[in-house]
N, C-alpha and C. Protein backbone atom coordinates (compact mmCIF):
# COMPACT_ATOMS: atom_id res chain seq x y z
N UNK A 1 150.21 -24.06 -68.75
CA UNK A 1 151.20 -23.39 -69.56
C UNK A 1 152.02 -24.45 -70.27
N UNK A 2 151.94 -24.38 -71.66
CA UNK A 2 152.63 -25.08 -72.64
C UNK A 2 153.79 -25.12 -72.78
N UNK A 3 155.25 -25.37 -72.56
CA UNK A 3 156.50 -25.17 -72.86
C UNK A 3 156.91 -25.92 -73.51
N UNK A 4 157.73 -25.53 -74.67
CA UNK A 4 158.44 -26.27 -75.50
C UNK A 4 159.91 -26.24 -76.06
N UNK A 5 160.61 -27.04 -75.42
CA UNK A 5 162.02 -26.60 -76.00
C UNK A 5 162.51 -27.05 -77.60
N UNK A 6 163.02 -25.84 -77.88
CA UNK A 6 163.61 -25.78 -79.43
C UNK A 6 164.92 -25.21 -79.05
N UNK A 7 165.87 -26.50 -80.00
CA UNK A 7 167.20 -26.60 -79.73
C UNK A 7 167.83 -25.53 -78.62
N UNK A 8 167.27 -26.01 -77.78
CA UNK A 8 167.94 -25.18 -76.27
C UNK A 8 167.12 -24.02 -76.13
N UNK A 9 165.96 -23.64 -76.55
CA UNK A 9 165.36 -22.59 -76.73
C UNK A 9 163.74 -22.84 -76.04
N UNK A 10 163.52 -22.09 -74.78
CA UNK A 10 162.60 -22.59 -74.43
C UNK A 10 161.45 -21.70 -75.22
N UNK A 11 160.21 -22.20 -75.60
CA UNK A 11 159.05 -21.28 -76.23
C UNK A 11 157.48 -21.38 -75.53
N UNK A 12 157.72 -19.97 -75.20
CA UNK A 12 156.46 -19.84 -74.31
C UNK A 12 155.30 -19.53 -74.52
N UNK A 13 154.34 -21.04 -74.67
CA UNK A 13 153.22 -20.00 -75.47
C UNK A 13 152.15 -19.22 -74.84
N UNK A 14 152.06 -19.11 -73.77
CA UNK A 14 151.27 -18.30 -72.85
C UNK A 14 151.90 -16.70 -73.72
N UNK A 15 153.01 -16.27 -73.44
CA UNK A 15 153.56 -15.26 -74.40
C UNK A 15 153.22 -15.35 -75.54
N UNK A 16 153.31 -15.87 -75.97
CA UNK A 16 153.40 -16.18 -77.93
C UNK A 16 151.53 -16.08 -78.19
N UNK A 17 150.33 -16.32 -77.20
CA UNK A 17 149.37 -16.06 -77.83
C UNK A 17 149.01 -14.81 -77.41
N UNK A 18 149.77 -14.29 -75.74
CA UNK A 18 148.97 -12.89 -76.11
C UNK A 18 149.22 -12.05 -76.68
N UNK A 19 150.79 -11.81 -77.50
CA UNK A 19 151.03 -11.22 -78.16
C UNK A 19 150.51 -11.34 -79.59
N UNK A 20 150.29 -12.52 -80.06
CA UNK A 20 149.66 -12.93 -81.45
C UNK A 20 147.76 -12.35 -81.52
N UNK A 21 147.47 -11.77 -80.18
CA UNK A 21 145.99 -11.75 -79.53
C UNK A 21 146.18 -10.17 -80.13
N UNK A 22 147.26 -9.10 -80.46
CA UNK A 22 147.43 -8.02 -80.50
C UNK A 22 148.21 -7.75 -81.69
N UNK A 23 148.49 -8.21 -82.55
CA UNK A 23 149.11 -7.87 -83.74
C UNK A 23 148.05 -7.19 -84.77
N UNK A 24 149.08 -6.27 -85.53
CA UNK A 24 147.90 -5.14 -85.94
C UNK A 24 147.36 -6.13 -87.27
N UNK A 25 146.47 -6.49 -88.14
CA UNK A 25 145.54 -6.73 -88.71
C UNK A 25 145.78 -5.78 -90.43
N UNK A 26 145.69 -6.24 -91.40
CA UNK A 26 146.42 -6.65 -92.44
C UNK A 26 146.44 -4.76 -93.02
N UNK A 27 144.82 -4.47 -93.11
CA UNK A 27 144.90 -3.17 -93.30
C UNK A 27 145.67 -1.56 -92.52
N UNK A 28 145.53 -2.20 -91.03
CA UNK A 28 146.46 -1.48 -90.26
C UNK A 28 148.20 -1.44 -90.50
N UNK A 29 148.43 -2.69 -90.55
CA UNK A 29 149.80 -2.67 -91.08
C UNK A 29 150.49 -2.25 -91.79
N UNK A 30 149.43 -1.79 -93.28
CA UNK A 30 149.49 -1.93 -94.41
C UNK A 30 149.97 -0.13 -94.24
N UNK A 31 148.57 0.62 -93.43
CA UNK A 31 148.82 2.18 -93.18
C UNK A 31 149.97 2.52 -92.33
N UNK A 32 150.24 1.84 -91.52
CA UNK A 32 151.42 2.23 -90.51
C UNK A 32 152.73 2.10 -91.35
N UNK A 33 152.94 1.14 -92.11
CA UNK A 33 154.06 0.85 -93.30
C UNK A 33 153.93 2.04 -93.84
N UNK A 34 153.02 2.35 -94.63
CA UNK A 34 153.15 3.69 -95.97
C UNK A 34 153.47 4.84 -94.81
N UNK A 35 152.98 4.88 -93.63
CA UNK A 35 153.31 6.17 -92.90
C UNK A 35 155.19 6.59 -92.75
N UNK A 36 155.54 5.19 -92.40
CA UNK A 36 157.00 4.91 -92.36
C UNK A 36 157.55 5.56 -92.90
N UNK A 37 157.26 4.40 -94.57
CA UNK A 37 157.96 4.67 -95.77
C UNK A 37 157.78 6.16 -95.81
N UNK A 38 157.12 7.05 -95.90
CA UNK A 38 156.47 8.68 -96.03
C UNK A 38 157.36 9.30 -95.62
N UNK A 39 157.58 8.70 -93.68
CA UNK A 39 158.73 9.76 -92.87
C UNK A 39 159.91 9.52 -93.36
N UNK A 40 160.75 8.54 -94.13
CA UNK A 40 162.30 7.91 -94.67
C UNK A 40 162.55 8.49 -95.51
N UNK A 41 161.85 9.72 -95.87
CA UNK A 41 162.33 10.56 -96.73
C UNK A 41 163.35 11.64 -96.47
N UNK A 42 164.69 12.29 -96.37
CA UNK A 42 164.93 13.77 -95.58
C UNK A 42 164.26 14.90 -96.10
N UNK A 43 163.50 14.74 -97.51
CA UNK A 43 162.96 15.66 -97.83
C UNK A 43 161.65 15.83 -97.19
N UNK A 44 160.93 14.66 -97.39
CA UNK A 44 159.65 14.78 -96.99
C UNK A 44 159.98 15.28 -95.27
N UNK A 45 160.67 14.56 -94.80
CA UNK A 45 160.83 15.18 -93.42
C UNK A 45 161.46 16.78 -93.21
N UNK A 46 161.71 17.57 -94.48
CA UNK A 46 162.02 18.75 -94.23
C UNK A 46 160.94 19.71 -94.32
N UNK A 47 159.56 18.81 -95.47
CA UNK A 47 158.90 19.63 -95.30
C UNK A 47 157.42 19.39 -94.19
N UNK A 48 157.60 18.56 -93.50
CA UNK A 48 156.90 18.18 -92.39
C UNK A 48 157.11 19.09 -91.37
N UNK A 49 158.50 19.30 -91.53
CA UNK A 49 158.95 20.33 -90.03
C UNK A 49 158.57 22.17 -90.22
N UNK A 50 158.59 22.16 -91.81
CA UNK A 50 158.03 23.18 -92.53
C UNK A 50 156.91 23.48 -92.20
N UNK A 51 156.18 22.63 -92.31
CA UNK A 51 154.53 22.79 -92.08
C UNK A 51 154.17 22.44 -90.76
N UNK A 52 154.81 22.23 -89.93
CA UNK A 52 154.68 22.29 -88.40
C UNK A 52 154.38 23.89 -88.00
N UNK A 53 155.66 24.66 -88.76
CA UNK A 53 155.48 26.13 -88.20
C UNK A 53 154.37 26.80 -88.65
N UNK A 54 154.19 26.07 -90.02
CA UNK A 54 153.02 27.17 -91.05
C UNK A 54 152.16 26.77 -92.05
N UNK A 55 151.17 26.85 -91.93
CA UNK A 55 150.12 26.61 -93.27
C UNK A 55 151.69 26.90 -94.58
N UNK A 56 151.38 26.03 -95.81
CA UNK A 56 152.46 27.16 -96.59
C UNK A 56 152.25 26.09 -98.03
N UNK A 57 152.00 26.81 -99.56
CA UNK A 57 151.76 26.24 -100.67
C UNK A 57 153.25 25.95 -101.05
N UNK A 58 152.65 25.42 -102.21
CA UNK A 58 154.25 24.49 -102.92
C UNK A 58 155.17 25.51 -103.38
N UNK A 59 154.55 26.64 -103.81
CA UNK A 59 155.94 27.37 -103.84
C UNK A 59 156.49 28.22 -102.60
N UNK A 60 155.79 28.42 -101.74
CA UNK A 60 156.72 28.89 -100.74
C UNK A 60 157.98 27.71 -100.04
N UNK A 61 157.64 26.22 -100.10
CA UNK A 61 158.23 25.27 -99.51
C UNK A 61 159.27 25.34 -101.02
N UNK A 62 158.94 24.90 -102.04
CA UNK A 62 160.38 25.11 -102.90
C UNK A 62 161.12 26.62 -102.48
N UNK A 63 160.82 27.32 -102.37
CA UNK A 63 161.55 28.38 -102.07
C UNK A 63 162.58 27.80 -100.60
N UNK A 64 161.94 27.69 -99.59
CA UNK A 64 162.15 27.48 -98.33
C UNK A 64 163.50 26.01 -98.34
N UNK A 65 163.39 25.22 -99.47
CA UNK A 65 163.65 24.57 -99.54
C UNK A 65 164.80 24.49 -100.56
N UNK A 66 165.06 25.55 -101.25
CA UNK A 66 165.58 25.52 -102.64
C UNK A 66 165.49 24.29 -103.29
N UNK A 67 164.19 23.99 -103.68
CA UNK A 67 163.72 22.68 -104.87
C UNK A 67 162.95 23.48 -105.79
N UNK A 68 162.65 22.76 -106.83
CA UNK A 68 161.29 23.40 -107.69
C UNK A 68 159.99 23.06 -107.50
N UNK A 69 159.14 23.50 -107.57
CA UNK A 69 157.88 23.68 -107.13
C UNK A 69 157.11 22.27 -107.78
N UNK A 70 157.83 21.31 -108.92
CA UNK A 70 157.67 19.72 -109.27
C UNK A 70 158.09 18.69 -108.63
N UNK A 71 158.90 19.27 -107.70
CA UNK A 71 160.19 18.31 -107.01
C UNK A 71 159.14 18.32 -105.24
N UNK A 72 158.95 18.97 -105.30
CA UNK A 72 158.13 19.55 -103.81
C UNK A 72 156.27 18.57 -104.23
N UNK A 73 156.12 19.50 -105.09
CA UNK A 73 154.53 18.89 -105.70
C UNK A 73 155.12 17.09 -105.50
N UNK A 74 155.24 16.14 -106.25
CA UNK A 74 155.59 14.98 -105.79
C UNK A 74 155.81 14.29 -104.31
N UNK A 75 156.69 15.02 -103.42
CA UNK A 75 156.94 14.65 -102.18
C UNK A 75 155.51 14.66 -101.63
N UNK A 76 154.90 15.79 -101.80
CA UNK A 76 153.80 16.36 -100.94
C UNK A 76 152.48 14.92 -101.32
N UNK A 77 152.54 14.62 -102.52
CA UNK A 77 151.83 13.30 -103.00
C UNK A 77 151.75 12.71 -102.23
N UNK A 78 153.09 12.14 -101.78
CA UNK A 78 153.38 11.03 -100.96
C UNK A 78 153.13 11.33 -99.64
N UNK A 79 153.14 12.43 -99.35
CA UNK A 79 152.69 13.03 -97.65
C UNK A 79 151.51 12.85 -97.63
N UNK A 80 150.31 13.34 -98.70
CA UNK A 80 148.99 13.34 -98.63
C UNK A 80 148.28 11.73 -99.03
N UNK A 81 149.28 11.33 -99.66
CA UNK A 81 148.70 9.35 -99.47
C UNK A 81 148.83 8.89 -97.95
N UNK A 82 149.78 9.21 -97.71
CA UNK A 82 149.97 8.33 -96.41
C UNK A 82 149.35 9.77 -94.86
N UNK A 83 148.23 10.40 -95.62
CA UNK A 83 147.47 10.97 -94.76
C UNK A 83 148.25 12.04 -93.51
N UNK A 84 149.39 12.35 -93.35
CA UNK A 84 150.41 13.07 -93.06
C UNK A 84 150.57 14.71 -93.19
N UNK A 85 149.54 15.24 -94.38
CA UNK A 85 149.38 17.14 -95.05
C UNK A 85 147.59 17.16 -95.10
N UNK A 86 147.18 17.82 -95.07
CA UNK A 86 145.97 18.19 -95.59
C UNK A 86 146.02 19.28 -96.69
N UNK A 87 145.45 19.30 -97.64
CA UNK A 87 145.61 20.95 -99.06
C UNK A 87 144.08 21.35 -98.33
N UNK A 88 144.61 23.12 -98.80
CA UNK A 88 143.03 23.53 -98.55
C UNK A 88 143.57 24.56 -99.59
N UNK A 89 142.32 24.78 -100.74
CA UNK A 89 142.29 25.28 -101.84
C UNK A 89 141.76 26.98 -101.61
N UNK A 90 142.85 27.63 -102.06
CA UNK A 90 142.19 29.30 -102.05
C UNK A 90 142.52 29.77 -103.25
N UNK A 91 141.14 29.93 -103.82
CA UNK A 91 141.60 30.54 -105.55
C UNK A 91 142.31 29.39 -105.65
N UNK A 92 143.12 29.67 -106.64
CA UNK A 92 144.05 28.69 -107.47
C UNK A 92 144.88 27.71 -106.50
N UNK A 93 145.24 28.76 -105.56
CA UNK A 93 146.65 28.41 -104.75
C UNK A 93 145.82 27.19 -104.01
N UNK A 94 146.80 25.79 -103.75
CA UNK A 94 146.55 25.57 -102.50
C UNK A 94 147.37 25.40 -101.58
N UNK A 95 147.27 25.44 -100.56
CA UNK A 95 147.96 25.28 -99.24
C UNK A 95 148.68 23.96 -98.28
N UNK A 96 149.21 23.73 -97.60
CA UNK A 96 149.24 22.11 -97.05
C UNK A 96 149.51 22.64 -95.53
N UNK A 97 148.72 21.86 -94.76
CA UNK A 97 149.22 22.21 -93.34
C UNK A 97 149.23 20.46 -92.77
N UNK A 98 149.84 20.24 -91.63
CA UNK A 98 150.09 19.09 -91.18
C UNK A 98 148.49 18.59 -90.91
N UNK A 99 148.52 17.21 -90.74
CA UNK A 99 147.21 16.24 -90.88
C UNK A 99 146.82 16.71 -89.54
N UNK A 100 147.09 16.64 -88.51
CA UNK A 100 146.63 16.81 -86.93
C UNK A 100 147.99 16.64 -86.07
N UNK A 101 147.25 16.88 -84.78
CA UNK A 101 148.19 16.90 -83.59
C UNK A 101 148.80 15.44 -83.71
N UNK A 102 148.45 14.69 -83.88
CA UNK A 102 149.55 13.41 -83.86
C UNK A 102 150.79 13.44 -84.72
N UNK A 103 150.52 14.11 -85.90
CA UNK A 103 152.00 14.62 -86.47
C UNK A 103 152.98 15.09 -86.07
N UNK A 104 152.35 16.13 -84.87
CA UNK A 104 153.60 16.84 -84.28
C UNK A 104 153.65 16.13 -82.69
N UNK A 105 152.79 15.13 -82.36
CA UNK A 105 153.96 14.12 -81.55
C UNK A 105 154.68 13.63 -81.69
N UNK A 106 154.65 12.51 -83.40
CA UNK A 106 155.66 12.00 -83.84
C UNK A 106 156.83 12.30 -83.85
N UNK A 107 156.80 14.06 -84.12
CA UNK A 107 158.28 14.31 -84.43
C UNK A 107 158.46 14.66 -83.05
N UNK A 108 157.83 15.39 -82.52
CA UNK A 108 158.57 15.65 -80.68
C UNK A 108 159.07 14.63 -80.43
N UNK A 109 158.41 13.23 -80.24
CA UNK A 109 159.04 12.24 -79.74
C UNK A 109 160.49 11.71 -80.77
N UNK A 110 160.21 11.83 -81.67
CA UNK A 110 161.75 11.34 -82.65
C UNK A 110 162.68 12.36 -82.54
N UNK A 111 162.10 13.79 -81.96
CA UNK A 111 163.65 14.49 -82.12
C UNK A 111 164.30 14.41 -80.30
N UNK A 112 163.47 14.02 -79.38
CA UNK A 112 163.23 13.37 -77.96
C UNK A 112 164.18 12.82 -78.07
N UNK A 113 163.98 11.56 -79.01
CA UNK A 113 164.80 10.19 -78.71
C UNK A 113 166.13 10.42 -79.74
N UNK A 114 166.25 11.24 -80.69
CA UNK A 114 167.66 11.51 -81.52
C UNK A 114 168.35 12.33 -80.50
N UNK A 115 167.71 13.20 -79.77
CA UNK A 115 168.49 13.86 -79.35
C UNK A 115 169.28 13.67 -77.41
N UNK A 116 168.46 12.81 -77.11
CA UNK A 116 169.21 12.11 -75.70
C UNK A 116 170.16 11.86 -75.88
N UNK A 117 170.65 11.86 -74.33
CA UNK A 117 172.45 11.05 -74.50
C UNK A 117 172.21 9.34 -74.53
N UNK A 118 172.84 8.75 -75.64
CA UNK A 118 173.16 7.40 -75.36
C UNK A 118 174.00 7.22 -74.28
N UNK A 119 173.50 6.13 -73.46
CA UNK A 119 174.71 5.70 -72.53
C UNK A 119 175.32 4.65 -72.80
């Protein structure tokens, strides 16, 4: 085991490689970032929680939402880049329902951890 002190700072590289042995890899990073950026929206996160309850097209979420059905269309862009909605096309209309069950862990666990008591 290698130790090296920096200005009073000991550095351990037994630590420092297995963690460097597990860092996510340029394209992973790249998706987990845009997923981020996606949820830092309050809108996009209003209509995430939207489509938790229900399959539902762009104008029922502007409605639901009081936005316009351009203002909604855009967000939803950005939900379906960062792989987050799926559309499924009927006739004209299409639809958006959440990507999969990992969507709605995310938010269980974030409304989990907003909503505990800090001590």
């Amino acid at each position: 085991m290698n130790n090296y002190q920096c200005e009073s700072i000991i550095i351990h590289d037994d630590a420092i490689k297995e963690v460097q042995k597990h860092l996510l890899n340029s394209y992973d990073l790249d998706r987990v970032s845009l997923l981020f950026k996606a949820l830092s929206d309050p809108t996009r996160i209003k209509i995430l929680f939207a489509l938790e309850k229900q399959e539902l097209c762009v104008c029922d979420i502007a409605v639901i939402l009081k936005m316009t059905q351009s203002a909604i269309s855009h967000q939803l862009k950005t939900l379906r880049q960062a792989d987050l909605v799926r559309p499924r096309k009927e006739g004209k209309t299409v639809f958006y329902k959440i990507a999969d069950e990992h969507i709605h862990l995310i938010f269980s666990q974030a409304l989990v951890h907003v909503k505990e008591k800090k001590r």
